[in-house]
Protein backbone atom coordinates (compact mmCIF):
# COMPACT_ATOMS: atom_id res chain seq x y z
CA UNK A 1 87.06 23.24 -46.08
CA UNK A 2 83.86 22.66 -47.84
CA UNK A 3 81.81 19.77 -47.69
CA UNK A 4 82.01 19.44 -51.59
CA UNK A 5 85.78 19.46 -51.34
CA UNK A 6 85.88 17.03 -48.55
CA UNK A 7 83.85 14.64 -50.52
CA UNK A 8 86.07 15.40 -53.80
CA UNK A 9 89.22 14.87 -51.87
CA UNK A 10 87.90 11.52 -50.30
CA UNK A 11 87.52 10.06 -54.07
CA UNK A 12 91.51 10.93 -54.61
CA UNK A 13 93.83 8.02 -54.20
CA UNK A 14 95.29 7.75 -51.02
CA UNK A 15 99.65 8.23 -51.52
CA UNK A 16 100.75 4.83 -52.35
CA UNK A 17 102.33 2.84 -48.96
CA UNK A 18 105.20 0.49 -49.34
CA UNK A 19 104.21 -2.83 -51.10
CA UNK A 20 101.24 -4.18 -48.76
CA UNK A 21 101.57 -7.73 -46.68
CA UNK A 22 99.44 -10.25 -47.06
CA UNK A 23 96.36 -10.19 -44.45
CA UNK A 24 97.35 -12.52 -41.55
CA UNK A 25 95.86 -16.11 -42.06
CA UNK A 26 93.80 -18.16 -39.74
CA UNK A 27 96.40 -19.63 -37.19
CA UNK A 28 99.31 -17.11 -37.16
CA UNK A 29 100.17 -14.57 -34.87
CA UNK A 30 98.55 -11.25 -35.05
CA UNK A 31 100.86 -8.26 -35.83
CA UNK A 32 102.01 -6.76 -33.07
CA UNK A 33 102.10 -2.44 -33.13
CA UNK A 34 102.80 -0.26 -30.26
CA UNK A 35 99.43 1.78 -31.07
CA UNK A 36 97.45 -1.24 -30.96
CA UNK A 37 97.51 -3.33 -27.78
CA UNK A 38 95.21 -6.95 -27.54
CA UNK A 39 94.64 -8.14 -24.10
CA UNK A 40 95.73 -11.19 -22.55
CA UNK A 41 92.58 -12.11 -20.89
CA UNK A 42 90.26 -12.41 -23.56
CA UNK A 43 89.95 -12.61 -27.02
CA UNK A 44 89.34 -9.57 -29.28
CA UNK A 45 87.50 -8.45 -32.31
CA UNK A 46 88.90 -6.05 -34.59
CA UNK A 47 87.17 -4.10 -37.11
CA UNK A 48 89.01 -1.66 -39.78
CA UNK A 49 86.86 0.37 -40.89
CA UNK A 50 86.34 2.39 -44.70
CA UNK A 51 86.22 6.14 -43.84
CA UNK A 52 83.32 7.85 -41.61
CA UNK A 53 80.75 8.42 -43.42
CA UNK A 54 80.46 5.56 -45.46
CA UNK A 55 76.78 3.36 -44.88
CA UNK A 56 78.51 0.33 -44.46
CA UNK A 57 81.44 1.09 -42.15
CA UNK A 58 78.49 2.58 -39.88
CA UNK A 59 76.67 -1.09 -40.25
CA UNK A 60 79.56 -2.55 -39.49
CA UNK A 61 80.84 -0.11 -36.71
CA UNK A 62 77.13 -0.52 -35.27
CA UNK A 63 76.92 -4.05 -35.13
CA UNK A 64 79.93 -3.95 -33.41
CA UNK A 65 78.66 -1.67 -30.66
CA UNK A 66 75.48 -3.79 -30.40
CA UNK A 67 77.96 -7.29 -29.74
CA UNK A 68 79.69 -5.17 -27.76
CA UNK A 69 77.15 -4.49 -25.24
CA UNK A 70 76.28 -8.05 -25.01
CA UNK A 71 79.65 -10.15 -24.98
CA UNK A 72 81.96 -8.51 -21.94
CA UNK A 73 84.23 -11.30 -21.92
CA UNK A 74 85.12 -10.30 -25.81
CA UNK A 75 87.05 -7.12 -26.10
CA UNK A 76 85.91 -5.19 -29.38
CA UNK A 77 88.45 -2.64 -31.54
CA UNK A 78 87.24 -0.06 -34.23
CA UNK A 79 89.81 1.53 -36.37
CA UNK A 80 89.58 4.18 -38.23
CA UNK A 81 91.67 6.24 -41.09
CA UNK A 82 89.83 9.30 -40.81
CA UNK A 83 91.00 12.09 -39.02
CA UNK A 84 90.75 12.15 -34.66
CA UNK A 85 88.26 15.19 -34.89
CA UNK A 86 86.38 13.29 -37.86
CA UNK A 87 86.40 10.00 -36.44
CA UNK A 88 85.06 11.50 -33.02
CA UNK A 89 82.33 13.39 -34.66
CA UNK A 90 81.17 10.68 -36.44
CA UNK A 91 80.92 8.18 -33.73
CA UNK A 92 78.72 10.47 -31.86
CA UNK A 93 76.18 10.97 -35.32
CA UNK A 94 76.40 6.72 -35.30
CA UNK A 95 75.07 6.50 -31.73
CA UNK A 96 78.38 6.58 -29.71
CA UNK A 97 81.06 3.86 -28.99
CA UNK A 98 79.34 1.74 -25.61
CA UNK A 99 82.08 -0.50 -24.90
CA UNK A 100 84.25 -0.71 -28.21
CA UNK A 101 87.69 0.93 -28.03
CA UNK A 102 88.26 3.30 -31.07
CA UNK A 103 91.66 3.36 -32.48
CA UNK A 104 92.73 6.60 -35.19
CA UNK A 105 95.12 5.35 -37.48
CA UNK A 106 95.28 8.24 -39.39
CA UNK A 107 98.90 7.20 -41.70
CA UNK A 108 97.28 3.65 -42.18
CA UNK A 109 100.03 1.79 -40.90
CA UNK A 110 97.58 -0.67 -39.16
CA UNK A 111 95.63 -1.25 -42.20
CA UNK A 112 98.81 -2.12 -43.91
CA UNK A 113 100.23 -4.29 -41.65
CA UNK A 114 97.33 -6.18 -41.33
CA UNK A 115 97.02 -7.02 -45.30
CA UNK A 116 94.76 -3.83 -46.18
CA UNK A 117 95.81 -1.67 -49.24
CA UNK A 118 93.62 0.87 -51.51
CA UNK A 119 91.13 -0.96 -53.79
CA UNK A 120 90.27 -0.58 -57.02
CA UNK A 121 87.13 1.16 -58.90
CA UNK A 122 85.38 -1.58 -59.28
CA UNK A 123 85.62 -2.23 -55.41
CA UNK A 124 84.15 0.61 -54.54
CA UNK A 125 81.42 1.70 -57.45
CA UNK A 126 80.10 -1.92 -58.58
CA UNK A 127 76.22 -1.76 -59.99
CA UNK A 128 76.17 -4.26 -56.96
CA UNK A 129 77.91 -1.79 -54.68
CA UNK A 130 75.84 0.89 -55.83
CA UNK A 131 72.12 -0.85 -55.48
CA UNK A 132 73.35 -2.01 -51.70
CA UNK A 133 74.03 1.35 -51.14
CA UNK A 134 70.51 2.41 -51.99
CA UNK A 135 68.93 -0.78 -50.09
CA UNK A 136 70.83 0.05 -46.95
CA UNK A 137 69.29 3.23 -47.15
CA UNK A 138 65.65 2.15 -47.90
CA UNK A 139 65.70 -1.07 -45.31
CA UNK A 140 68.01 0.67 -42.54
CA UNK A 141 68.04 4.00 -42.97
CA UNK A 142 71.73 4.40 -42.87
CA UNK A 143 72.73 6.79 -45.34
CA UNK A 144 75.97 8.20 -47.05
CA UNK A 145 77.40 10.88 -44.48
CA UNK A 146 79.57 14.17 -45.20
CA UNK A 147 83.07 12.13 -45.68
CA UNK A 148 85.00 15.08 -43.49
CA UNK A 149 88.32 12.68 -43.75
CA UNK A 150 89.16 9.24 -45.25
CA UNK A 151 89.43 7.42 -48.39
CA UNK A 152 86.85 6.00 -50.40
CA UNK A 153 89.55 3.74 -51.92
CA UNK A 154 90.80 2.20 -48.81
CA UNK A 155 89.52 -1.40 -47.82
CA UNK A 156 88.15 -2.42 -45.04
CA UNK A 157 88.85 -5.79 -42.93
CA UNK A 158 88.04 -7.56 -39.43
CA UNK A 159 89.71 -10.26 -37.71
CA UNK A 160 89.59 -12.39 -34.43
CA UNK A 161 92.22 -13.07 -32.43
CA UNK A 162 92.29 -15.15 -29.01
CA UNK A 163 93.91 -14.14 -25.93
CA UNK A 164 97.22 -15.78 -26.97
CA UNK A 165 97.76 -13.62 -29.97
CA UNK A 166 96.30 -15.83 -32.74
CA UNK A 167 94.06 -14.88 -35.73
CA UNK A 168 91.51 -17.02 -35.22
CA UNK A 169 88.98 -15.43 -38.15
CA UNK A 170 90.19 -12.99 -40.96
CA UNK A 171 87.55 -11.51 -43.24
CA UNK A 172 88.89 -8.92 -46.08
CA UNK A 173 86.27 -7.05 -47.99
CA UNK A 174 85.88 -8.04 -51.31
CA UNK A 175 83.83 -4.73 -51.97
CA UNK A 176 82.87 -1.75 -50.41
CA UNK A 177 79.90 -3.59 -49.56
CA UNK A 178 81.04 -6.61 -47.63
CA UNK A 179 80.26 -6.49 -44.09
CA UNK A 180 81.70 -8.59 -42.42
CA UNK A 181 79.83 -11.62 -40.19
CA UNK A 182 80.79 -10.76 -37.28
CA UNK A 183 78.63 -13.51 -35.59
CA UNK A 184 81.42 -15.93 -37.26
CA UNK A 185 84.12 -13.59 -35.56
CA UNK A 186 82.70 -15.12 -32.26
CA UNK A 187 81.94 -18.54 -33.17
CA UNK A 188 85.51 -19.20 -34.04
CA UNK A 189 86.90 -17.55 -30.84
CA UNK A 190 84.33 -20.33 -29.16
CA UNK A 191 81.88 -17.78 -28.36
CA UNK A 192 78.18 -19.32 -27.63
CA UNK A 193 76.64 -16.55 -29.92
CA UNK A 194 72.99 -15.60 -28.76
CA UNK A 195 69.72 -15.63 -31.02
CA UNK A 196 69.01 -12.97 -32.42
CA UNK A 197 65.65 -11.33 -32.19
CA UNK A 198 63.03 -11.44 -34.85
CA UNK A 199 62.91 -8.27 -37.34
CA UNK A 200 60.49 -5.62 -36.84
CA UNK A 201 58.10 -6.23 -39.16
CA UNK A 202 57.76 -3.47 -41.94
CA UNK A 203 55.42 -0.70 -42.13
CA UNK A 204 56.24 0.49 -45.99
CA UNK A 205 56.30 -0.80 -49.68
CA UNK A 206 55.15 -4.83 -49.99
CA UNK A 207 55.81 -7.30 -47.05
């Protein structure tokens, strides 16, 4: 398959699931699946990603790598909709996993049962959207990828939950945008988050 098709068929609409749950609140149980295990000894962040390829599920998927290297008493969960070989692929081009286990849910049944359905247009292709897109890529350099698998449409999410089970943080995306604050993620699971080092300063364009 083409890359042009690939991207074409990533702007379809994804089949319609049955009528989507609400996203767990803040002091409930987390959803239990057999495909998606939490420990018992620590706490976890989870991440559900848009589809690889997308700038801002690689922000997101790379901040999580970064926390992951530093917090080893959190454990950290990706997941992804896009295919096994896409989703592997990509991780590699995004600078690899380090210590954040990467879950395929190609059907979407996690997204689902955790409160995340297919957005809408305006989700997804806001002037706002759009201009972060092109900011991300001037300030980061993280760009729009070949979308080999995945939907555009699909929304992403992350949550914390504590050893016991419990969402302790929820975050759905408001737009395609939204990444979510994953420094909060921590914080509520009574994390001590460290500082964060100062920004390189920049070389192009006004300071």
């Amino acid at each position: 398959m083409s890359s042009q098709t690939q991207e074409l068929d990533s702007a379809k609409t994804p089949p319609t699931k049955e009528v989507v749950p609400p996203a767990p609140q803040v002091g409930a149980k987390a959803p239990v699946h057999p495909n998606l295990a939490f420990p018992t000894d620590r706490p976890t962040v989870i991440v559900f990603l848009r589809h690889c390829g997308c700038p801002f599920a690689e922000k997101t998927f790379k901040n999580l790598t970064s926390l992951s290297t530093q917090y080893h008493e959190v454990n950290f969960i990706a997941v992804s909709h896009s295919s096994p070989e896409a989703t592997e692929r990509w991780v590699v081009q995004v600078g690899g996993n380090w210590d954040v286990n990467v879950v395929v849910d190609y059907e979407r049944e996690l997204y689902m049962q955790w409160g995340l359905g297919v957005s809408n247009t305006w989700h997804v292709f806001s002037p706002l959207t759009l201009y972060k897109t092109l900011k991300l890529a001037k300030d980061e350099h993280i760009f729009n990828r070949n979308n080999e698998s995945g939907s555009r449409w699909q929304t992403s999410g992350a949550f914390a939950v504590d050893a016991d089970g419990v969402v302790r943080w929820a975050k759905v995306a408001a737009s395609a945008d939204d990444v979510p604050d994953l420094d909060a993620a921590l914080t509520s699971l009574g994390v001590k988050v460290k500082p964060k080092p100062p920004p390189e300063p920049r070389t192009d364009g006004f300071l």
